[in-house]
Protein backbone atom coordinates (compact mmCIF):
# COMPACT_ATOMS: atom_id res chain seq x y z
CA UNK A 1 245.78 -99.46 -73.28
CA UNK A 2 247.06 -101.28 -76.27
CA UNK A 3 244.77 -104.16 -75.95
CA UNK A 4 241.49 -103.70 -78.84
CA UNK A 5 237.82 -103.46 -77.13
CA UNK A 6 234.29 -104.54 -78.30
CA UNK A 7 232.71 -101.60 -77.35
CA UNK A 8 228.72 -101.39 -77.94
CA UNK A 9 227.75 -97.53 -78.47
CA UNK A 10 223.87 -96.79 -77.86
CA UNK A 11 221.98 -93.44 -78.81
CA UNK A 12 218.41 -92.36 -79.52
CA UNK A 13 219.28 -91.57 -82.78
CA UNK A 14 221.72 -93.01 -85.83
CA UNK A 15 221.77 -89.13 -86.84
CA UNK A 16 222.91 -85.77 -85.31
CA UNK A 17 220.30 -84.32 -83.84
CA UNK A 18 221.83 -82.82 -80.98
CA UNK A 19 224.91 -82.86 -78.91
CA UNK A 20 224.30 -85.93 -77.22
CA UNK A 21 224.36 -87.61 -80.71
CA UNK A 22 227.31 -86.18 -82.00
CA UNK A 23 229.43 -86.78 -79.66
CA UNK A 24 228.10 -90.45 -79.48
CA UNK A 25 228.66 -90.53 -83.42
CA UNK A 26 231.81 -88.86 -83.10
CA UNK A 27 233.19 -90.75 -80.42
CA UNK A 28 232.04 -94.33 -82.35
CA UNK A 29 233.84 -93.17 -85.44
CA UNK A 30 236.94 -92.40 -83.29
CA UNK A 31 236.97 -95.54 -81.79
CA UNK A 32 236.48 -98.07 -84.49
CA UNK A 33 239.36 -95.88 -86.50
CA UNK A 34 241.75 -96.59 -83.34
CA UNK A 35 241.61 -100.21 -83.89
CA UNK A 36 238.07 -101.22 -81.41
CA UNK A 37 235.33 -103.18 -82.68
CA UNK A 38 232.24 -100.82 -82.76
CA UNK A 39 228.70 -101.81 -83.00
CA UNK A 40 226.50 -98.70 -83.18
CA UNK A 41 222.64 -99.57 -81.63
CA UNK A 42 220.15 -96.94 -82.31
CA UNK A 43 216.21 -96.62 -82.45
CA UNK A 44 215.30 -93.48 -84.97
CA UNK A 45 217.12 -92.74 -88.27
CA UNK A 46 217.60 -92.20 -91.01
CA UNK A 47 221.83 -93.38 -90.70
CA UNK A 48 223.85 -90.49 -91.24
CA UNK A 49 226.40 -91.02 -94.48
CA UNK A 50 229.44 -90.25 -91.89
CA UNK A 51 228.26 -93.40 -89.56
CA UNK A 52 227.55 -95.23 -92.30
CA UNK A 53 230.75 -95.23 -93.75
CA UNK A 54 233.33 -95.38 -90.78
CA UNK A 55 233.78 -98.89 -91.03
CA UNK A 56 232.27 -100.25 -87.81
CA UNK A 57 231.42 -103.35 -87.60
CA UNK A 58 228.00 -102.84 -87.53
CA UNK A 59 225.70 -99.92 -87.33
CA UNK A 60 222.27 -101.00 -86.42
CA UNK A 61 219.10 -98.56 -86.16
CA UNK A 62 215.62 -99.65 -85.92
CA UNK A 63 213.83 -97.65 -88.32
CA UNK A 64 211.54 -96.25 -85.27
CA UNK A 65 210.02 -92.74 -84.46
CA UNK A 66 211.30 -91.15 -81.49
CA UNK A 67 208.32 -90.67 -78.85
CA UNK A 68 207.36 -87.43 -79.87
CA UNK A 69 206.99 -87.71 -83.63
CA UNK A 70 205.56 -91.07 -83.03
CA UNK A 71 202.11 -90.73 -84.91
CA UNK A 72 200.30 -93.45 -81.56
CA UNK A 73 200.36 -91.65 -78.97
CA UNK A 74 199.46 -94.89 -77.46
CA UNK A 75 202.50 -96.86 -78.52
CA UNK A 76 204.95 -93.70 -77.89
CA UNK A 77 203.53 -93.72 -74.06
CA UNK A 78 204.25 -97.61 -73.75
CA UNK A 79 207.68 -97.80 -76.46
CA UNK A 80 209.00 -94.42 -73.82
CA UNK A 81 208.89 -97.22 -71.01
CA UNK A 82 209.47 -100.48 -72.26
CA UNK A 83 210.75 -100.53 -75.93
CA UNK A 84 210.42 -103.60 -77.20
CA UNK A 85 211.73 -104.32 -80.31
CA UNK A 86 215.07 -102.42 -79.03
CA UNK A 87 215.09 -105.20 -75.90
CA UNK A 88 214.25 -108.19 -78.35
CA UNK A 89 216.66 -106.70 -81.44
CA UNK A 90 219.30 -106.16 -78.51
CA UNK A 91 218.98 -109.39 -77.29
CA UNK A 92 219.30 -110.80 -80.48
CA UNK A 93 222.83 -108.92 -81.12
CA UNK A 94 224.12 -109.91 -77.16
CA UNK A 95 224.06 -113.60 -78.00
CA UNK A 96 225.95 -113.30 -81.42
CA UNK A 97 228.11 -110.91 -80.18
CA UNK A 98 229.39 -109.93 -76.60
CA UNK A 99 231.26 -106.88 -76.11
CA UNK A 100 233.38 -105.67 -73.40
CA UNK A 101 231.63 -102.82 -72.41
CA UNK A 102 228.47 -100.54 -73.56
CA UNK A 103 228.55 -96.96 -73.44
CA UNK A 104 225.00 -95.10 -73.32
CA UNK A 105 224.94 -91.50 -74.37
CA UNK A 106 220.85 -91.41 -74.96
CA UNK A 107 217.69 -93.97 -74.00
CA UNK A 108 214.91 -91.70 -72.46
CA UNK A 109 213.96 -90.21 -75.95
CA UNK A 110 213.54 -93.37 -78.36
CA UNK A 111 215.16 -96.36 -76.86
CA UNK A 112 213.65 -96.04 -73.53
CA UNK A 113 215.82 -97.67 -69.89
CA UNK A 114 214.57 -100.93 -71.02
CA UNK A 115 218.14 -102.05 -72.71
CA UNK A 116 219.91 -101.58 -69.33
CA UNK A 117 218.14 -104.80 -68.13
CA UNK A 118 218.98 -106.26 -70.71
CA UNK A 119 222.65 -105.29 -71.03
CA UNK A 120 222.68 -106.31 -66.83
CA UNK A 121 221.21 -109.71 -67.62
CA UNK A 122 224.21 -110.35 -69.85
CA UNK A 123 226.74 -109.15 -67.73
CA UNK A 124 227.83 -106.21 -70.04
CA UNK A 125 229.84 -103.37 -67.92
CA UNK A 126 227.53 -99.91 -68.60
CA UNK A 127 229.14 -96.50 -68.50
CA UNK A 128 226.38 -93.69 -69.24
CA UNK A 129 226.99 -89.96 -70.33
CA UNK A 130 225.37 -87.51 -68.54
CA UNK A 131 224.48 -85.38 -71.51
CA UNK A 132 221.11 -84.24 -69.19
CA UNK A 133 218.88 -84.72 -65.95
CA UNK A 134 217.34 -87.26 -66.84
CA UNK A 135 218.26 -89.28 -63.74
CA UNK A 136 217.32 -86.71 -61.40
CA UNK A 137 214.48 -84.98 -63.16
CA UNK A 138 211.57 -86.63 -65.46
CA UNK A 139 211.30 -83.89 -67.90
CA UNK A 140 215.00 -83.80 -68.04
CA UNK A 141 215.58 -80.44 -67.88
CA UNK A 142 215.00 -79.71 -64.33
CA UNK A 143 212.94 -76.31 -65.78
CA UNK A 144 209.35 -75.68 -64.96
CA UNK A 145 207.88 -74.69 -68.53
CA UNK A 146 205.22 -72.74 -67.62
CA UNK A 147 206.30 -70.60 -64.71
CA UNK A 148 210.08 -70.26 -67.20
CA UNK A 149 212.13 -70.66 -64.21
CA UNK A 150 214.52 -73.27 -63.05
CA UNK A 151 213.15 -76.04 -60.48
CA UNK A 152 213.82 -77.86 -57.41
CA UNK A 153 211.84 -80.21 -57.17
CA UNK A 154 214.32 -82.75 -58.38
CA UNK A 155 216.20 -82.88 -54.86
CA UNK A 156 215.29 -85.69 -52.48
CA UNK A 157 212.36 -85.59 -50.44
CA UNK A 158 210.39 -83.63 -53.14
CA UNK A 159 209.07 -86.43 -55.08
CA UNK A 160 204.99 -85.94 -54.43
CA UNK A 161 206.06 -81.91 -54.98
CA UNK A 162 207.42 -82.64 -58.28
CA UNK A 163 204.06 -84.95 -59.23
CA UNK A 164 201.63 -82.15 -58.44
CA UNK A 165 203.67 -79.47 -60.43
CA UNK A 166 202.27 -78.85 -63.63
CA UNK A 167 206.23 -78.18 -65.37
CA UNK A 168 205.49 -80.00 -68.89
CA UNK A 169 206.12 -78.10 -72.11
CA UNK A 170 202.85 -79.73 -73.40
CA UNK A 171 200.48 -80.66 -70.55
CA UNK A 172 199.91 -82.19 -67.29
CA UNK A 173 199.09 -85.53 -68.45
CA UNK A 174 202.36 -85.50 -70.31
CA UNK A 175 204.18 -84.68 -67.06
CA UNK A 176 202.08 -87.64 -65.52
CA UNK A 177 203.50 -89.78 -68.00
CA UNK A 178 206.67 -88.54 -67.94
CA UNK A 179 207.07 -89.08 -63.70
CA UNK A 180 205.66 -92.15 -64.06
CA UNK A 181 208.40 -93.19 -65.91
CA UNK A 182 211.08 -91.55 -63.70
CA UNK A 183 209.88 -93.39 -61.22
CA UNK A 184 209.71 -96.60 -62.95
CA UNK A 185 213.32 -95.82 -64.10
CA UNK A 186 214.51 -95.41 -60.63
CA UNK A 187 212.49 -97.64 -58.82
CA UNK A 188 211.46 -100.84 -61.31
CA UNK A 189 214.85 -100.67 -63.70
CA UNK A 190 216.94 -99.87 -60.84
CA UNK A 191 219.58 -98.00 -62.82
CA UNK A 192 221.76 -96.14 -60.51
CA UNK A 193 222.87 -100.09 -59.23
CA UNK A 194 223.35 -101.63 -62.82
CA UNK A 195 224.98 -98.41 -64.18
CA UNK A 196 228.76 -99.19 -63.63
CA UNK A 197 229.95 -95.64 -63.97
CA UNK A 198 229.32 -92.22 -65.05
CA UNK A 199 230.76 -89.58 -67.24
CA UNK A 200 229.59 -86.04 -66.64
CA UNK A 201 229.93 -83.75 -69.57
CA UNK A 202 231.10 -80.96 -66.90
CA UNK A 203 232.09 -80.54 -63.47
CA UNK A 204 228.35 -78.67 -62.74
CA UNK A 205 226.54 -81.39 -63.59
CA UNK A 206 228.98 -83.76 -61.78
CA UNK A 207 227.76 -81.87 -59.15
CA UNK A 208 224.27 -81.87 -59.35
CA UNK A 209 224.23 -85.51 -59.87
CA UNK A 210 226.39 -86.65 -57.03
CA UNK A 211 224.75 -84.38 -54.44
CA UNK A 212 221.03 -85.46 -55.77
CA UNK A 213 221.20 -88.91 -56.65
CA UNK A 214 223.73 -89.98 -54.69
CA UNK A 215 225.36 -93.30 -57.01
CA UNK A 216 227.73 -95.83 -55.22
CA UNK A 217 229.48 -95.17 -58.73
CA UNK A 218 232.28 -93.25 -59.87
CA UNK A 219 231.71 -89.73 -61.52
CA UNK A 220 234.65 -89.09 -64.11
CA UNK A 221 233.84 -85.20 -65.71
CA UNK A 222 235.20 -85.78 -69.04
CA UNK A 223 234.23 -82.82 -71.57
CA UNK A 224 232.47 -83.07 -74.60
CA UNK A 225 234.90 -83.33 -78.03
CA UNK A 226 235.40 -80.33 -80.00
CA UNK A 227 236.29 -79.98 -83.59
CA UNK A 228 239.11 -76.92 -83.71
CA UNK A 229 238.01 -74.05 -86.91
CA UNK A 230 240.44 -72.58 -89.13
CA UNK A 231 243.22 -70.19 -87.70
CA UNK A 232 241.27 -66.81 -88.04
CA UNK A 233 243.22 -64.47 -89.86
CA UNK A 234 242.48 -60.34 -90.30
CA UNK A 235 240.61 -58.55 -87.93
CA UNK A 236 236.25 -59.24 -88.43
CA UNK A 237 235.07 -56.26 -86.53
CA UNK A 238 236.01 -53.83 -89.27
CA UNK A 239 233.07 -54.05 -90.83
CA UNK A 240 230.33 -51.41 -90.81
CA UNK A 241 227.94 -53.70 -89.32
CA UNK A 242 228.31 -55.48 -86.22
CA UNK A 243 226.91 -59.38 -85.84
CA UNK A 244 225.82 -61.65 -83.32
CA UNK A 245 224.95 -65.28 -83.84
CA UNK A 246 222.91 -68.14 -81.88
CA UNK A 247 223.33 -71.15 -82.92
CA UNK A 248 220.99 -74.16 -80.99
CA UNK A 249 216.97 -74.86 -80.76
CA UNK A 250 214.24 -72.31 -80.77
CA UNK A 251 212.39 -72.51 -77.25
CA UNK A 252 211.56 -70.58 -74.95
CA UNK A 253 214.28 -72.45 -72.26
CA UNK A 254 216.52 -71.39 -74.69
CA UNK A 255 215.96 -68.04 -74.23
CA UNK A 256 215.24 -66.70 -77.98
CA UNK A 257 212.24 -64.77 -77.68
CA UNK A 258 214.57 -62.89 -75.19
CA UNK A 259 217.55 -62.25 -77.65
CA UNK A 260 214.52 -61.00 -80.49
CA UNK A 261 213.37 -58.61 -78.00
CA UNK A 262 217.08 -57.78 -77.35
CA UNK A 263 218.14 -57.26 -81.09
CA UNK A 264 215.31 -54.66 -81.67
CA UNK A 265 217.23 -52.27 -78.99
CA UNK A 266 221.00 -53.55 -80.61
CA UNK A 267 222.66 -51.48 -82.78
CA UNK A 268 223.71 -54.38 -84.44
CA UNK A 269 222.27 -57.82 -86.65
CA UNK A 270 221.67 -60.70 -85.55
CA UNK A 271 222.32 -64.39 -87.52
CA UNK A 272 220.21 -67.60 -86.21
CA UNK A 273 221.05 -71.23 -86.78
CA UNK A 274 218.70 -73.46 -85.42
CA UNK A 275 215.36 -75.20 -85.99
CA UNK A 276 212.66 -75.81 -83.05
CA UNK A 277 208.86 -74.80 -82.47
CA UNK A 278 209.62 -70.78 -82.31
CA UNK A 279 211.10 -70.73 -85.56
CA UNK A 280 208.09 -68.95 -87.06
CA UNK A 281 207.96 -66.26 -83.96
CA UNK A 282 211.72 -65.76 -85.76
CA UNK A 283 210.72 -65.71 -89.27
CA UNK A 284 207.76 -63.02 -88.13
CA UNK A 285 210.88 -60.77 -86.54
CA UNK A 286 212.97 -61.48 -89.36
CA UNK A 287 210.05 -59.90 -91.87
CA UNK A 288 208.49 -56.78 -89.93
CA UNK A 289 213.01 -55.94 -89.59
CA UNK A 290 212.55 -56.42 -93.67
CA UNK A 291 215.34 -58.86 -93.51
CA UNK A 292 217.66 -56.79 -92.36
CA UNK A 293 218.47 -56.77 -89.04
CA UNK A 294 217.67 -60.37 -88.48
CA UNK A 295 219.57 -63.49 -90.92
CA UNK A 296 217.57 -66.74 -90.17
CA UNK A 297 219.43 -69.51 -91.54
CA UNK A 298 217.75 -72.48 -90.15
CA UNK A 299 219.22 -75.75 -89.37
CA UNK A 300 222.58 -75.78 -91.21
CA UNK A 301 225.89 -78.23 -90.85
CA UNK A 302 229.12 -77.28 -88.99
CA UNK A 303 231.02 -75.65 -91.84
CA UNK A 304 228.03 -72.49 -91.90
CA UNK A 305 228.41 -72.08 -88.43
CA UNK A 306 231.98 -72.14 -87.89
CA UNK A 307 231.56 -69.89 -91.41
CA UNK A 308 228.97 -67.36 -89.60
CA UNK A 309 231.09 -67.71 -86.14
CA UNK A 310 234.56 -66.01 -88.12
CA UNK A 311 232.22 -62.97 -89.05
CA UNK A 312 230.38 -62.76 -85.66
CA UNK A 313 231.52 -60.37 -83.20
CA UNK A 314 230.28 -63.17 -80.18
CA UNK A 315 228.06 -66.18 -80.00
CA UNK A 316 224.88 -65.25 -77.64
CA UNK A 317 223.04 -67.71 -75.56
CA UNK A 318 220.27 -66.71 -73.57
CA UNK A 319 219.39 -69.84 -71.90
CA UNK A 320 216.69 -69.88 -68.87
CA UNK A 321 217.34 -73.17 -68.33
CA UNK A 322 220.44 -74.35 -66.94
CA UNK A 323 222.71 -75.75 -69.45
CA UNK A 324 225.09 -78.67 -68.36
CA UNK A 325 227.75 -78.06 -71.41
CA UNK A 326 226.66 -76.68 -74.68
CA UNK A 327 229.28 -77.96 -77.57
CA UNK A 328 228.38 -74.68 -79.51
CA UNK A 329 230.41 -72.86 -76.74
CA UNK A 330 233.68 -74.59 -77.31
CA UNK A 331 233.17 -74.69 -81.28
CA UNK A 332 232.87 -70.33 -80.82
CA UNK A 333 236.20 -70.83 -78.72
CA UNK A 334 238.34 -72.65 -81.21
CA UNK A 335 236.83 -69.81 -83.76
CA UNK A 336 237.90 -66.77 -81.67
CA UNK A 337 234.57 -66.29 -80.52
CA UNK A 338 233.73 -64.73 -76.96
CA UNK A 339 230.33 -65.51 -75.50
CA UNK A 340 227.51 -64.11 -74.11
CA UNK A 341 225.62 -66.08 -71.69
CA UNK A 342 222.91 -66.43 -68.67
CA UNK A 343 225.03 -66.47 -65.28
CA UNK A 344 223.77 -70.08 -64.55
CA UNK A 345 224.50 -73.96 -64.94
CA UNK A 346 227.31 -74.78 -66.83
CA UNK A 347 227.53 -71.81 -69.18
CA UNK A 348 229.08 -70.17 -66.39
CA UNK A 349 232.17 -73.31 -66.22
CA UNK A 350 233.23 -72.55 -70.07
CA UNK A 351 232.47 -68.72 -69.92
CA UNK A 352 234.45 -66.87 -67.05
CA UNK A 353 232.91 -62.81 -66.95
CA UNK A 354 235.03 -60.33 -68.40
CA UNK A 355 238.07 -62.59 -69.41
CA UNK A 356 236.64 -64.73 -72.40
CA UNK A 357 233.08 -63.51 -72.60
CA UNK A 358 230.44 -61.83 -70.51
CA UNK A 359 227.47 -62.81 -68.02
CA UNK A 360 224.33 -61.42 -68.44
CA UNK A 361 221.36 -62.05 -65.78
CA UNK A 362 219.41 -65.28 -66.75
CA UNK A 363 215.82 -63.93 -68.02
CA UNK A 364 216.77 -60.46 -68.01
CA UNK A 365 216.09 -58.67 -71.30
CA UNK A 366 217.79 -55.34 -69.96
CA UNK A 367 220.77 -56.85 -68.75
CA UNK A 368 221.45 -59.18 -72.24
CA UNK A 369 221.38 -55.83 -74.25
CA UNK A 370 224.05 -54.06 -72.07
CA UNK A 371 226.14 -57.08 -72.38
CA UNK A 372 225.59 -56.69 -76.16
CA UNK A 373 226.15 -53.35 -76.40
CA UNK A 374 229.37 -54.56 -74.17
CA UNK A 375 230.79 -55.67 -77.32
CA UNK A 376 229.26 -53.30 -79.78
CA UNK A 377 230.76 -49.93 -78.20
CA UNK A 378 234.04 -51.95 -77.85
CA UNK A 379 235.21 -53.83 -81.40
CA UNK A 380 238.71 -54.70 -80.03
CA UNK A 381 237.24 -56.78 -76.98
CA UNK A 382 236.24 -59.46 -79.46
CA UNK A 383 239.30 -59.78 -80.29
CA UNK A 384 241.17 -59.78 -76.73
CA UNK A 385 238.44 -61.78 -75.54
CA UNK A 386 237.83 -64.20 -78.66
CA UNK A 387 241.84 -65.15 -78.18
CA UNK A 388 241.82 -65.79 -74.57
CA UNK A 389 238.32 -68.02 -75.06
CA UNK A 390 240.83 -69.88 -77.77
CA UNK A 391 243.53 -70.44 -75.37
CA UNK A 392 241.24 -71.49 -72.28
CA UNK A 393 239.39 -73.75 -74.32
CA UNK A 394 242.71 -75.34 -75.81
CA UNK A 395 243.70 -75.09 -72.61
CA UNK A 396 241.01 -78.06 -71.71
CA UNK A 397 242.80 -80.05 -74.32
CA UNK A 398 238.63 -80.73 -75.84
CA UNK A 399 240.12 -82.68 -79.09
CA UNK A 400 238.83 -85.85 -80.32
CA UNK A 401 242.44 -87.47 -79.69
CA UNK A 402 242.41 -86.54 -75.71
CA UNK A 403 238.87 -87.17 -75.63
CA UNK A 404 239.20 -90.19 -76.76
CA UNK A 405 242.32 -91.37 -74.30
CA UNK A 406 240.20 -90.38 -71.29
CA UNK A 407 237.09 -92.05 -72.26
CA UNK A 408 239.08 -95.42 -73.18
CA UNK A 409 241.25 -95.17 -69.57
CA UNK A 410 237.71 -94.58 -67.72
CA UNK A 411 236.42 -97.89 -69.72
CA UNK A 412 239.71 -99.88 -68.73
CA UNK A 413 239.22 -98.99 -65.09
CA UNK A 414 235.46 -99.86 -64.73
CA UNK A 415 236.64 -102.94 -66.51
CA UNK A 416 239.60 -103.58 -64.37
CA UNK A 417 237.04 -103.00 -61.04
CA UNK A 418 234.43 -105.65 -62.21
């Protein structure tokens, strides 16, 4: 694999907002450092500083709002399906430049499906990362919002079941929208037959994809990259007070109202990193607990988390949806950390009960705060477990160096098959 690529990387966003667009920023950066010529396409910004300055050979974002902070309703509904200035700007960069392959790790929240056709009209090999549903489900989550339970309406035959299901976060019409663009997705854009291959950010969702959409294409599972923390050093449950952290988005799939009703019956504290739309439900807990029991630190950057994860006693995530392969799991790993999660999707591939965290049942305020208390009424199991979740997670060799060999031998064979 000595031979140098022009690879063209496209995300939503030019910024971390997620895991999706880390590890598309991440992986970019990692390229273009081994040698490859990177162009970076994006729709919403602002560029983050660490994109900016890796030295690709071009970084290009288009200065657009994602759908849902697009102030037209009207032009999000239309720039969801068909995005044009990302077809005509893409266009524009295909016939100056040609690269070897194009790797999508996010369209469906700012670029839309449209650059596919585009990127099949010039011949350019397409691997996609399955960093969600989104081929198999149109709100890409395959969660029914307003009954909070997991949905099945994605498998084949269901299509006029999943229509009539009212499953948005926001409203019906939304869901409307958002089928009608599924469908246009699968049926108009044809993507499962210009896709060349697939890389599935965990076996489960390998799974799920392969036995529900069915593509003539490879599935490769390649896990997510993970930055290793610090080697911990001195025991962190001798302090008086025992802490638990959550680190991700403030929903209700996410399961946080649960872990504030939890906390309240925990003889322990609780830190929270995230941002989302229940953040003020957290900030009300946070003040009737006087600021005490409950540390709401908002958004923050990876060197406060990995910070808050070396005095944590375990990372909790009490997720009713299904999860495909949450990056904060891995990051608690390489810190020592053992988990708590719901005993579904893929928290259950990273997070084995009993050996380097424990299982809790999925919705089930009683059962998260005995596997809370698990940890509280036994200090020494975060350690025992926090060094066996280091070792199984090393174990998955989930650095940006092996990452980036299996994701450059996966491009090499789709190329060597077209």
């Amino acid at each position: 694999m000595d031979k140098k690529l022009k690879i063209l990387v496209l995300s939503d966003y030019s910024f971390t907002k997620g895991g999706a667009e880390r590890v598309a920023i991440t992986t970019a950066i990692g390229l273009a450092e081994r040698g490859h010529e990177v162009v970076f396409f994006s729709a919403a910004g602002p560029v983050s500083d660490e994109l900016a300055d890796a030295g690709l050979k071009k970084v290009i974002c288009l200065g657009q709002k994602d759908i849902l902070d697009n102030p037209s309703r009207v032009n999000a509904m239309f720039a969801g399906i068909y995005n044009r200035k990302a077809v005509k700007e893409l266009k524009i960069l295909l016939k100056k430049w040609k690269p070897d392959i194009a790797h999508l790790h996010g369209l469906s929240k700012a670029l839309s499906w449209a650059p596919v056709n585009v990127l099949h009209a010039f011949k350019i090999p397409m691997i996609y990362t399955l960093h969600d549903y989104g081929l198999i489900c149109p709100n890409l989550g395959i969660f029914d919002f307003k009954s909070d339970r997991n949905c099945l309406y994605y498998k084949p035959g269901q299509t006029l079941r999943c229509l009539v299901t009212d499953c948005d976060k926001r409203n019906y019409l939304q869901k409307v929208w958002r089928w009608t663009r599924f469908q246009t997705v699968k049926g108009i854009y044809r993507i499962s037959k210009k896709v060349d291959g697939y890389i599935a950010v965990s076996n489960f969702i390998n799974i799920m994809i392969k036995d529900n959409l069915r593509p003539r294409q490879y599935i490769r599972t390649i896990y997510n990259p993970i930055e290793k923390g610090k080697k911990i050093t001195g025991s962190r449950t001798g302090n008086k007070r025992k802490n638990f952290l959550y680190v991700g988005r403030l929903s209700r799939e996410k399961g946080i109202d649960l872990l504030l009703k939890a906390i309240v019956k925990v003889d322990a504290d609780l830190t929270i990193i995230g941002d989302g739309e229940l953040a003020a439900d957290v900030r009300d807990v946070q003040n009737r607990s006087g600021g005490k029991k409950i540390n709401f630190m908002g958004y923050q950057g990876k060197e406060v988390i990995y910070g808050q994860m070396r005095r944590s006693i375990a990372l909790v995530l009490p997720s009713r949806c299904m999860e495909p392969a949450p990056l904060v799991i891995g990051e608690a790993a390489y810190n020592h950390l053992p988990s708590v999660v719901a005993d579904h999707g893929g928290l259950t591939e990273f997070v084995i009960d009993g050996v380097n965290g424990i299982h809790f049942k999925a919705g089930d305020v009683d059962s998260l705060i005995r596997s809370m208390d698990y940890f509280v009424s036994r200090p020494e199991k975060t350690e025992e477990l926090g060094m066996k979740a280091y070792d199984i997670i090393n174990a998955l060799g989930l650095d940006l160096d092996n990452h980036l060999d299996k994701v450059l031998k996966y491009y090499f064979d789709i190329l060597h098959n077209k």
